[in-house]
N, C-alpha and C. Protein backbone atom coordinates (compact mmCIF):
# COMPACT_ATOMS: atom_id res chain seq x y z
N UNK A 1 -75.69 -12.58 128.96
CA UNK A 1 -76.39 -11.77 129.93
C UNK A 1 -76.67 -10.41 129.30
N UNK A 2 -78.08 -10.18 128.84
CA UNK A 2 -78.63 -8.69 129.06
C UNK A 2 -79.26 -8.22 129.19
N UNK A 3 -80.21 -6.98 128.73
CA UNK A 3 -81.44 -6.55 129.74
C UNK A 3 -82.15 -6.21 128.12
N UNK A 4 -82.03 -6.19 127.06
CA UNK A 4 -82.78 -6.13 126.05
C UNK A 4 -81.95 -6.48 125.09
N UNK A 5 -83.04 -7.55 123.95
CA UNK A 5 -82.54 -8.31 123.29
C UNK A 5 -82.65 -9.93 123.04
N UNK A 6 -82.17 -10.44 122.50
CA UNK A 6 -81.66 -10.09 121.45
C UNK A 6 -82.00 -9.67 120.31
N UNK A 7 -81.38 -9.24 118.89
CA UNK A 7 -82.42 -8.83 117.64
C UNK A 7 -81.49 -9.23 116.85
N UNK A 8 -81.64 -9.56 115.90
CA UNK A 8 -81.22 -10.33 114.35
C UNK A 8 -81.42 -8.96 113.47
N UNK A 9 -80.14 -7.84 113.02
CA UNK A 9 -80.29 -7.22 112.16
C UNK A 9 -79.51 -7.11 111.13
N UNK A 10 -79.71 -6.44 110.22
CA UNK A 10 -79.14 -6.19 108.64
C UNK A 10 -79.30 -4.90 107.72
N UNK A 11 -78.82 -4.49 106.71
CA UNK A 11 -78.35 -3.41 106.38
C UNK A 11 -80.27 -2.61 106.48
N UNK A 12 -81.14 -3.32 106.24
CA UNK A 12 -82.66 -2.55 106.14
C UNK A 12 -83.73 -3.65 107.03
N UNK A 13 -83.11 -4.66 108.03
CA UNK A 13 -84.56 -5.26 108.74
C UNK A 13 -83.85 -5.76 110.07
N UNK A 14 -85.26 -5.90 111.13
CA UNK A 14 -84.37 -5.72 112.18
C UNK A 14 -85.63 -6.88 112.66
N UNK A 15 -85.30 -7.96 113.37
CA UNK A 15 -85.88 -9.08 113.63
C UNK A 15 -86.39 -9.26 115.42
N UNK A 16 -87.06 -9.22 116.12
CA UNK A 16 -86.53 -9.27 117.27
C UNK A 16 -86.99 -10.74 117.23
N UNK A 17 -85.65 -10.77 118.13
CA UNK A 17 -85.88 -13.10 118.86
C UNK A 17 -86.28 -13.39 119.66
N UNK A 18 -86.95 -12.22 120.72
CA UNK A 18 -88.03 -12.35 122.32
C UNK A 18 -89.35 -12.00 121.75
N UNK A 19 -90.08 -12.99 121.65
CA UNK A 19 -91.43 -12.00 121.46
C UNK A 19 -92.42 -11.20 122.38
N UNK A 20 -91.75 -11.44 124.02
CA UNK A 20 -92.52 -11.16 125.12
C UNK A 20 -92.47 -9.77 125.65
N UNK A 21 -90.79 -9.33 124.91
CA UNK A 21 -90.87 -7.89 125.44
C UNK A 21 -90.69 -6.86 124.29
N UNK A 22 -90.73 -5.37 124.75
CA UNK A 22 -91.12 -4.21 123.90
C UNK A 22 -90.41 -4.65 122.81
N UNK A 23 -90.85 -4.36 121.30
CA UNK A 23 -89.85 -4.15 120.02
C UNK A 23 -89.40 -2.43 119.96
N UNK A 24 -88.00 -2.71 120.00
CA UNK A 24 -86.60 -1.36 119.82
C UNK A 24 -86.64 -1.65 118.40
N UNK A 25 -87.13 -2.35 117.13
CA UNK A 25 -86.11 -2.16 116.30
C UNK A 25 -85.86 -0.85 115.75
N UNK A 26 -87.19 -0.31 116.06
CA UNK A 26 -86.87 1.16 115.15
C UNK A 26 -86.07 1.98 115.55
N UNK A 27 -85.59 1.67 116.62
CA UNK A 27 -84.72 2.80 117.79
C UNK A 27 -83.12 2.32 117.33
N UNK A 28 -82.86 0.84 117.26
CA UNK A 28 -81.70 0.22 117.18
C UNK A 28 -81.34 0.33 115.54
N UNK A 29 -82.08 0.24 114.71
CA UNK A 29 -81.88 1.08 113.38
C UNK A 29 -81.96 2.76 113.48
N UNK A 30 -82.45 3.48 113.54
CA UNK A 30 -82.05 4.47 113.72
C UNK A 30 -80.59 5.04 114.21
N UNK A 31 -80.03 4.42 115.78
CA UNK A 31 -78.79 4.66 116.09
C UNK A 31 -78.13 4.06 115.24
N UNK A 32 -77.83 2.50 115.58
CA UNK A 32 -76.79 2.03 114.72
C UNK A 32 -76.27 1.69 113.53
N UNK A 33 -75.38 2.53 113.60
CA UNK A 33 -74.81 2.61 111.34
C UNK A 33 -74.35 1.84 111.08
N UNK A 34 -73.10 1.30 112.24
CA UNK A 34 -72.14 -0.14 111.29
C UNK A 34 -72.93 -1.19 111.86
N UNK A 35 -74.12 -1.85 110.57
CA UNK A 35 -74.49 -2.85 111.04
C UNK A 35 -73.96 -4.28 110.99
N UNK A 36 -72.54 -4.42 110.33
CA UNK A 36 -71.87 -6.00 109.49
C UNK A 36 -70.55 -5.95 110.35
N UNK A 37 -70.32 -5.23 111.00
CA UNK A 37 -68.74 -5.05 111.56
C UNK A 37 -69.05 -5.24 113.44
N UNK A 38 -68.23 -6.09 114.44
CA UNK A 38 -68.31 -6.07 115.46
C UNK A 38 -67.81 -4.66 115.94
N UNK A 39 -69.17 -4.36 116.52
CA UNK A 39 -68.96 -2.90 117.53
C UNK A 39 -69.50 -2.78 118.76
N UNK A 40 -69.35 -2.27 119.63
CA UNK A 40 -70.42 -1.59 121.28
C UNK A 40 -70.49 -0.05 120.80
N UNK A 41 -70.96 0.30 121.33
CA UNK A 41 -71.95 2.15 121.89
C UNK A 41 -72.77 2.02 122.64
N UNK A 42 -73.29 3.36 122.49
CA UNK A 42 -74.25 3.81 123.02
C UNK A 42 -75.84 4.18 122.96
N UNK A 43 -76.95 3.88 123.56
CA UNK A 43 -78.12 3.72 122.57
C UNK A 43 -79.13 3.88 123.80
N UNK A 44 -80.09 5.16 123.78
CA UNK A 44 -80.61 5.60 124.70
C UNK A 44 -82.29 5.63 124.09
N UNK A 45 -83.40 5.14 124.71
CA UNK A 45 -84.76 5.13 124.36
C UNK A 45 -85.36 4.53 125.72
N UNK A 46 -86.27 5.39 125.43
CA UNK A 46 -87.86 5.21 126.83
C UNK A 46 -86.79 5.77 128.03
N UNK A 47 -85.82 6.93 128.16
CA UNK A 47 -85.46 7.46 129.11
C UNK A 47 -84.29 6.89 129.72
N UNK A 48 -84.23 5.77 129.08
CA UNK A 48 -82.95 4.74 129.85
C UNK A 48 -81.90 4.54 128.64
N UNK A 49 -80.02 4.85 129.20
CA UNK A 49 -79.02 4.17 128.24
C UNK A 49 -78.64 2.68 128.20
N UNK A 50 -78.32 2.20 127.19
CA UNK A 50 -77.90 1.37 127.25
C UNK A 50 -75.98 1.40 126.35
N UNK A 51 -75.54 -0.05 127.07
CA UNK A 51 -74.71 -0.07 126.15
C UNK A 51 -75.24 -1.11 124.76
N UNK A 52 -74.34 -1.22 123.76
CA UNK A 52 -75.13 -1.95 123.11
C UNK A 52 -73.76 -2.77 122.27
N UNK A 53 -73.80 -4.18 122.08
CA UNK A 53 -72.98 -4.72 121.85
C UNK A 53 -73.79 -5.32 120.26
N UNK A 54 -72.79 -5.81 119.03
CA UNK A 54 -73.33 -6.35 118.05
C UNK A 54 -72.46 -6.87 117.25
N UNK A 55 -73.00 -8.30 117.36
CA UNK A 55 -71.45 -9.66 116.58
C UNK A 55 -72.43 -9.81 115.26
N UNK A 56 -71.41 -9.92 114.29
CA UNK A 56 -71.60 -10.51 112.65
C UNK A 56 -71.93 -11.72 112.80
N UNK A 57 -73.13 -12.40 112.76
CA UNK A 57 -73.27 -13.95 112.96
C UNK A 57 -73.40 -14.61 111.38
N UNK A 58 -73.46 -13.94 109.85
CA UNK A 58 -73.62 -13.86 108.77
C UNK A 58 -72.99 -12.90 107.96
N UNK A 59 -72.78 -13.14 106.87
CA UNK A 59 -72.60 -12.22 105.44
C UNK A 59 -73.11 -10.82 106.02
N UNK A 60 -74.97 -11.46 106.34
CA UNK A 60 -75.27 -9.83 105.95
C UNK A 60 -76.27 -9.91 107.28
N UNK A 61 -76.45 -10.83 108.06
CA UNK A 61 -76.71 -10.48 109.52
C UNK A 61 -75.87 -10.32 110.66
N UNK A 62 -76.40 -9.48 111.82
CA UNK A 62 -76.10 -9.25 113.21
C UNK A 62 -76.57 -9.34 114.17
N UNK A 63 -75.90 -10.00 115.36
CA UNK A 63 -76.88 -9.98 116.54
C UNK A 63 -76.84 -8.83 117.47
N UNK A 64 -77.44 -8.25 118.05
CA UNK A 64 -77.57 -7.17 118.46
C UNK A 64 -78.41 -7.33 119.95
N UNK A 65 -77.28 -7.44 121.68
CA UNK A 65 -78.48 -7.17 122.29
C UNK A 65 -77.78 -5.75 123.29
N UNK A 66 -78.48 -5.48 124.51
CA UNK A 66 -78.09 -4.18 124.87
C UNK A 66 -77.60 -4.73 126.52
N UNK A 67 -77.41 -3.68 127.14
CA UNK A 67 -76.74 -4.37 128.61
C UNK A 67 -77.23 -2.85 129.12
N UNK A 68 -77.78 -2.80 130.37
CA UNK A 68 -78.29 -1.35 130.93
C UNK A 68 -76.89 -0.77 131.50
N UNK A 69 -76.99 0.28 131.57
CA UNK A 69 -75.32 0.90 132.25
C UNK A 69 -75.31 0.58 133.62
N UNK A 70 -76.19 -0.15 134.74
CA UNK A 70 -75.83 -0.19 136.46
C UNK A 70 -75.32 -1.89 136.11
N UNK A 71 -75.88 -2.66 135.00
CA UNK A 71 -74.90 -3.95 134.82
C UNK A 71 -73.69 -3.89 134.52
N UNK A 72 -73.36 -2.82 133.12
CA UNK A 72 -72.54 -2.88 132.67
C UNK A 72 -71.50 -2.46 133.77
N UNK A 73 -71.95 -1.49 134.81
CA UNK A 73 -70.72 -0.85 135.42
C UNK A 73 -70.11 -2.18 136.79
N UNK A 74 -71.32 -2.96 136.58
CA UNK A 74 -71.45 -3.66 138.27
C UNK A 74 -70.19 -4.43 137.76
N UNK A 75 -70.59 -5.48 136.03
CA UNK A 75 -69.49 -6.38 135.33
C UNK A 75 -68.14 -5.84 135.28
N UNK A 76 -68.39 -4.23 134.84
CA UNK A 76 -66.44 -3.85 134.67
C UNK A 76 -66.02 -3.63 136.24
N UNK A 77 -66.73 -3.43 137.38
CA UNK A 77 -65.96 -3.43 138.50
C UNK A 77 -65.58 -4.90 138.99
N UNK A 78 -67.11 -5.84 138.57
CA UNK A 78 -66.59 -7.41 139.19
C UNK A 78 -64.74 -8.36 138.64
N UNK A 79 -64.70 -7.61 137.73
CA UNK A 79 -63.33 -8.03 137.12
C UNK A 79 -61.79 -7.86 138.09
N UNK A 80 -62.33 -7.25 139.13
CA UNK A 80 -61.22 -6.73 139.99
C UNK A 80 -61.70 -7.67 140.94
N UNK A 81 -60.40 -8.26 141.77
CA UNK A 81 -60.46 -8.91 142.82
C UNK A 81 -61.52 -7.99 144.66
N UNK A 82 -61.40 -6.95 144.40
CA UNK A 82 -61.65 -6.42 145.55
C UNK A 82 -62.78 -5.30 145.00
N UNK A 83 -63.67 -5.58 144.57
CA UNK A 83 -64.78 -5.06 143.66
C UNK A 83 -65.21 -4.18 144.56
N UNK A 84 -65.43 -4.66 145.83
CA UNK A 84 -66.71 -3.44 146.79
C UNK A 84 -66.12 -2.47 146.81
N UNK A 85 -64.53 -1.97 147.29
CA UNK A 85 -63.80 -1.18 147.74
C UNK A 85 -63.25 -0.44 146.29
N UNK A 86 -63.90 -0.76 145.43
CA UNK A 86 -62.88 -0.44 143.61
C UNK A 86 -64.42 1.00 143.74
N UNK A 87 -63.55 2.04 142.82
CA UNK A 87 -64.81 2.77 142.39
C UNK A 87 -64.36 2.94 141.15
N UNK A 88 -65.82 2.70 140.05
CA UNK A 88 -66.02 3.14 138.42
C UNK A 88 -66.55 4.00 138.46
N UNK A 89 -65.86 4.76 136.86
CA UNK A 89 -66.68 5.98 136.10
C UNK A 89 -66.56 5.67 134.80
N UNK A 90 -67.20 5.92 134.12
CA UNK A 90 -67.30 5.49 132.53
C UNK A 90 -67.68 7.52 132.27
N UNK A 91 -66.79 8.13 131.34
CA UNK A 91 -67.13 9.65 130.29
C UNK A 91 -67.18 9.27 129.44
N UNK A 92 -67.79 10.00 128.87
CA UNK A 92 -68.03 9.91 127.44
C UNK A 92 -68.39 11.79 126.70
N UNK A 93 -67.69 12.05 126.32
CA UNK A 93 -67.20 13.56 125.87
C UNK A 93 -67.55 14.06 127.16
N UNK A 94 -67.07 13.97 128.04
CA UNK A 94 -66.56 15.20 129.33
C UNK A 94 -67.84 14.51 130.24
N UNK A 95 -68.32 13.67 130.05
CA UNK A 95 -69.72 13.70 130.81
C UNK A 95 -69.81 12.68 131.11
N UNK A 96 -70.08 12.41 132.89
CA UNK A 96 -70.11 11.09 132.92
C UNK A 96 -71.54 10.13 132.45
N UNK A 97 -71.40 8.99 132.41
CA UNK A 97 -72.43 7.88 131.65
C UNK A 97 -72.51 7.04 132.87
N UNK A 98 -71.58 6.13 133.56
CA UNK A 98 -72.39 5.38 134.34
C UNK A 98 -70.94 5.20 135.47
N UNK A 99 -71.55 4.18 136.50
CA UNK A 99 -70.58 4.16 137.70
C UNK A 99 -70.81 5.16 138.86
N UNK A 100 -70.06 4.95 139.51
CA UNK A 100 -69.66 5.36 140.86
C UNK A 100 -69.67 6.81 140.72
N UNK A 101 -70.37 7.93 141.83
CA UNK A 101 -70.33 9.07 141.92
C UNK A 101 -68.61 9.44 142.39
N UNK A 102 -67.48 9.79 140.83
CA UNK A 102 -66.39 9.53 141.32
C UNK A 102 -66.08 11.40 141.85
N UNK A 103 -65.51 11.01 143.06
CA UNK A 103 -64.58 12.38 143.72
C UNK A 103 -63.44 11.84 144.09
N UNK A 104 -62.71 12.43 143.62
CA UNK A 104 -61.01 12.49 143.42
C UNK A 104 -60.72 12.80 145.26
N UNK A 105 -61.20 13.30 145.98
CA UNK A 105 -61.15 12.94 147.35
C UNK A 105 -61.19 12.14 147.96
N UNK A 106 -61.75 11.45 147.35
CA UNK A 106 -62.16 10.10 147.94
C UNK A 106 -61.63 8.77 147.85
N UNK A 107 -60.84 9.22 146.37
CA UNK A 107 -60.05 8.36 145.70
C UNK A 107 -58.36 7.98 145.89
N UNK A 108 -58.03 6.93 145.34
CA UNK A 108 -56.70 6.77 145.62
C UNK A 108 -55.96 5.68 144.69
N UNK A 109 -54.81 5.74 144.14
CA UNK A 109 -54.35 4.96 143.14
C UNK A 109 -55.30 5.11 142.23
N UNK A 110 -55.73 6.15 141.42
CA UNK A 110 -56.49 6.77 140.07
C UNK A 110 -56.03 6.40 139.50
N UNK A 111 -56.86 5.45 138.19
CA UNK A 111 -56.21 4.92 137.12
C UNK A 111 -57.18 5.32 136.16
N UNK A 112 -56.74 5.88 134.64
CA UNK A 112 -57.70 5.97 133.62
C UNK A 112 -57.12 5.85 132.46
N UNK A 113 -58.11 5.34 131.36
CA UNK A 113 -57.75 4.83 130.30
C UNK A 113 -58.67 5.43 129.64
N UNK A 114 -58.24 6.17 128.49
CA UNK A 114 -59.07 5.85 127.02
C UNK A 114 -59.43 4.98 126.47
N UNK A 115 -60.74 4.30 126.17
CA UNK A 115 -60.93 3.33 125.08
C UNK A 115 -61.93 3.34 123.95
N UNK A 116 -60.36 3.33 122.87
CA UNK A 116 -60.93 3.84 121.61
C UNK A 116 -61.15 2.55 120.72
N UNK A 117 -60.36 2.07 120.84
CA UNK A 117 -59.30 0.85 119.49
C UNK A 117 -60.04 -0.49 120.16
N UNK A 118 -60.72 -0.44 121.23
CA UNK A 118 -61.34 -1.96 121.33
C UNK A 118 -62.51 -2.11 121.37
N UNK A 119 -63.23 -3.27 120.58
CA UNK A 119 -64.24 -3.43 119.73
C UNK A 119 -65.29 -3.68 120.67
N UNK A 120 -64.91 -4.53 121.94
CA UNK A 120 -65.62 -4.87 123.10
C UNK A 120 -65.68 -4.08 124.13
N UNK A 121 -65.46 -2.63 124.25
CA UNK A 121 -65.44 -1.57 125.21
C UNK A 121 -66.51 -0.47 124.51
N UNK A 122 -66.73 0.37 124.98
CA UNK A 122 -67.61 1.89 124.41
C UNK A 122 -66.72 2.30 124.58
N UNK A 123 -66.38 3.30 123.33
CA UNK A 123 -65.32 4.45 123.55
C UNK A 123 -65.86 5.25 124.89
N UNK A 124 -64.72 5.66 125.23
CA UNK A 124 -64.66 6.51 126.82
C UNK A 124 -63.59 6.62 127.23
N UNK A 125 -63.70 7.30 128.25
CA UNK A 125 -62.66 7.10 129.45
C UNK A 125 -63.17 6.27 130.71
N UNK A 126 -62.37 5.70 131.15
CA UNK A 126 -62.93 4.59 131.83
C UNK A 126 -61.58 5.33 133.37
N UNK A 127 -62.81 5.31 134.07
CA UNK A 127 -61.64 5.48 135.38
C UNK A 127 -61.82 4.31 136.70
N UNK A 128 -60.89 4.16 137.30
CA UNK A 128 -60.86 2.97 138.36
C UNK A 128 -60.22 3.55 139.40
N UNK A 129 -60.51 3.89 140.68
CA UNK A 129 -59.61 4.36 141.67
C UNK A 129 -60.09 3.29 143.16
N UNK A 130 -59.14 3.05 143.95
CA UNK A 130 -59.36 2.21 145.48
C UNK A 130 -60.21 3.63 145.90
N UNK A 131 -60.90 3.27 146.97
CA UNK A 131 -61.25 3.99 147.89
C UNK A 131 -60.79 4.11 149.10
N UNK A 132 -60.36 5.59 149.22
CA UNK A 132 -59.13 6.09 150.57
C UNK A 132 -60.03 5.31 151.86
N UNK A 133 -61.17 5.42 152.17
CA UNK A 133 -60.88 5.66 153.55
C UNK A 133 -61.04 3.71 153.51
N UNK A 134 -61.06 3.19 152.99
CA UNK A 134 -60.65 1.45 153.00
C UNK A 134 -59.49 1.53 153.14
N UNK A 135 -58.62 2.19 151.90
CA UNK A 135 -57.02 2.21 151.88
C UNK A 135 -56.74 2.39 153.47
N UNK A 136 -57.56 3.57 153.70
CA UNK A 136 -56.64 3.92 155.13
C UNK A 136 -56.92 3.12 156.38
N UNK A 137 -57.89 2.18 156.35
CA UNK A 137 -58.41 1.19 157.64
C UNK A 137 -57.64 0.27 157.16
N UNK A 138 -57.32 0.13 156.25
CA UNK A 138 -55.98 -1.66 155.62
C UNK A 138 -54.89 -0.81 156.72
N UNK A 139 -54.12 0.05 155.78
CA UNK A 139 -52.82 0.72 156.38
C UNK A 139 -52.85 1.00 158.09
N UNK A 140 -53.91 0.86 158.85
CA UNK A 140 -54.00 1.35 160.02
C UNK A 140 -54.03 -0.03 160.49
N UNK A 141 -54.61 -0.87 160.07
CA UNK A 141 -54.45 -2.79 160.87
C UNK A 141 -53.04 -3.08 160.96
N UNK A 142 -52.61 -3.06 159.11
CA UNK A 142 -50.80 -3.16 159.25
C UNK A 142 -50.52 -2.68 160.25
N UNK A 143 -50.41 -1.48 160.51
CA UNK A 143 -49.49 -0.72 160.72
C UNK A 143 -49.84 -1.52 162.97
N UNK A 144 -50.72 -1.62 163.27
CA UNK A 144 -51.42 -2.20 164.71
C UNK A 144 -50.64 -3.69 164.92
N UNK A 145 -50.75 -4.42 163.96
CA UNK A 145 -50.46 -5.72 163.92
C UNK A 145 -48.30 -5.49 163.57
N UNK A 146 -48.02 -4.67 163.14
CA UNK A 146 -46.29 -4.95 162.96
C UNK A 146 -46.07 -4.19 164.26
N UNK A 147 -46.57 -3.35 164.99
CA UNK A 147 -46.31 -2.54 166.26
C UNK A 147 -46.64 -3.73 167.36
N UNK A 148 -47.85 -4.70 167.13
CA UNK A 148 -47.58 -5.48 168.64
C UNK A 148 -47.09 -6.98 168.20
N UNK A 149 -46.32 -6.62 167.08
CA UNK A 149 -45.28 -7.97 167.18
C UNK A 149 -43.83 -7.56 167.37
N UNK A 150 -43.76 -6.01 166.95
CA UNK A 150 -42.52 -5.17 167.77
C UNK A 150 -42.32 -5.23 169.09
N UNK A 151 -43.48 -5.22 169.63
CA UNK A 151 -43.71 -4.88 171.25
C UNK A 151 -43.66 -6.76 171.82
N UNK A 152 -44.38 -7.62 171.42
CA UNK A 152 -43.85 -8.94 171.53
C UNK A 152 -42.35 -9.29 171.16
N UNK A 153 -41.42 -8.71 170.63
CA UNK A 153 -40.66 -9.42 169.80
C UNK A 153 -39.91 -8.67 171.24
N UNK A 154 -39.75 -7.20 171.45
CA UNK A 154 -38.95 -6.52 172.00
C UNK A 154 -39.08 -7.28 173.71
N UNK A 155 -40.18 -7.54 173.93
CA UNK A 155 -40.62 -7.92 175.91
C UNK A 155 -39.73 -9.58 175.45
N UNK A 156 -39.84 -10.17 174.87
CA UNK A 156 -38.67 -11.40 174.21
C UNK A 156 -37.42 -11.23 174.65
N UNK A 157 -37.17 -9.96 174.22
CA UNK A 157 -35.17 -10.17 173.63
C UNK A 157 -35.19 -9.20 175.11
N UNK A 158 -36.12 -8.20 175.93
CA UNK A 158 -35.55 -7.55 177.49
C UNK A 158 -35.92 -9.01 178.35
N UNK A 159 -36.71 -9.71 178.24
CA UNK A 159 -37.27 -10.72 179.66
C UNK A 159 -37.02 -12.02 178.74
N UNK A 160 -35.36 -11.84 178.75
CA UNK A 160 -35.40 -13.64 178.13
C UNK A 160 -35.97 -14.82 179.11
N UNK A 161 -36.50 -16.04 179.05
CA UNK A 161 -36.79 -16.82 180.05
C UNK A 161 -35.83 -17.80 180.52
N UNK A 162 -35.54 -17.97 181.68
CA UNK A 162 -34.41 -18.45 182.18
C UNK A 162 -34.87 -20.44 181.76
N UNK A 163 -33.57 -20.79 181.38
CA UNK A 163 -33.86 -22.54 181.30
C UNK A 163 -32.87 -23.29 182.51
N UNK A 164 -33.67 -23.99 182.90
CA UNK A 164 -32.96 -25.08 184.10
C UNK A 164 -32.87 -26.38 183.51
């Protein structure tokens, strides 16, 4: 799955394998340096980023296609069981790149990671937080549903029912 691509490149030629849509190669040579080694980044042309992923399929070729950042962010939230209620942010030197307009107000159980060291991520910080006011409509059902089985349990044990 991606939104441009694929291209067949190498240390000086860049192939594209769609012939129906725009040719990037000059853009995708230009950014990308390690062309023989599996890497992702970042790679921005005609106004739009992409991420950009690229596997060694040869000695001295690579495949190379790109993923737009509202997929990429939709895929790293679908990985969580409770996706609608999850909010993403992807930084990248202090600035955010894609995801969820994140406010720490809004948020709850904040989780963030650096990712440097893996080949299949863009370096960043990657943040994941629940969203409070879901958190707080869960915690408010609990909390409705253990109060009228208190209140059932308690009208039980005052109005036992008599057996004949």
């Amino acid at each position: 799955m991606y939104d441009v691509g694929p291209y067949l490149i190498s240390s000086d030629e860049c192939i594209q394998v769609k012939e129906f849509e725009k040719n990037y190669c000059a853009d995708i040579m230009q950014v990308v340096k390690y062309r023989h080694v599996k890497n992702t980044g970042f790679i921005s042309f005609d106004g739009k980023t992409f991420v950009y992923y690229l596997y060694p399929v040869t000695h001295n070729r690579s495949l190379i296609f790109l993923l737009g950042l509202e997929r990429f962010s939709l895929l790293s939230k679908s990985l969580a069981m409770d996706s609608e209620n999850l909010m993403f942010s992807l930084f990248k030197n202090g600035k955010s790149v894609t995801g969820d307009e994140y406010n720490a107000k809004n948020a709850i159980f904040t989780v963030s990671e650096a990712m440097e060291h893996f080949s299949y991520l863009p370096t960043g910080l990657y943040v994941f937080a629940y969203k409070k006011d879901v958190y707080f409509q869960v915690c408010t059902l609990i909390i409705f549903f253990a109060a009228l089985v208190a209140v059932i349990s308690g009208a039980s044990c005052l109005h036992p029912r008599q057996r004949f």
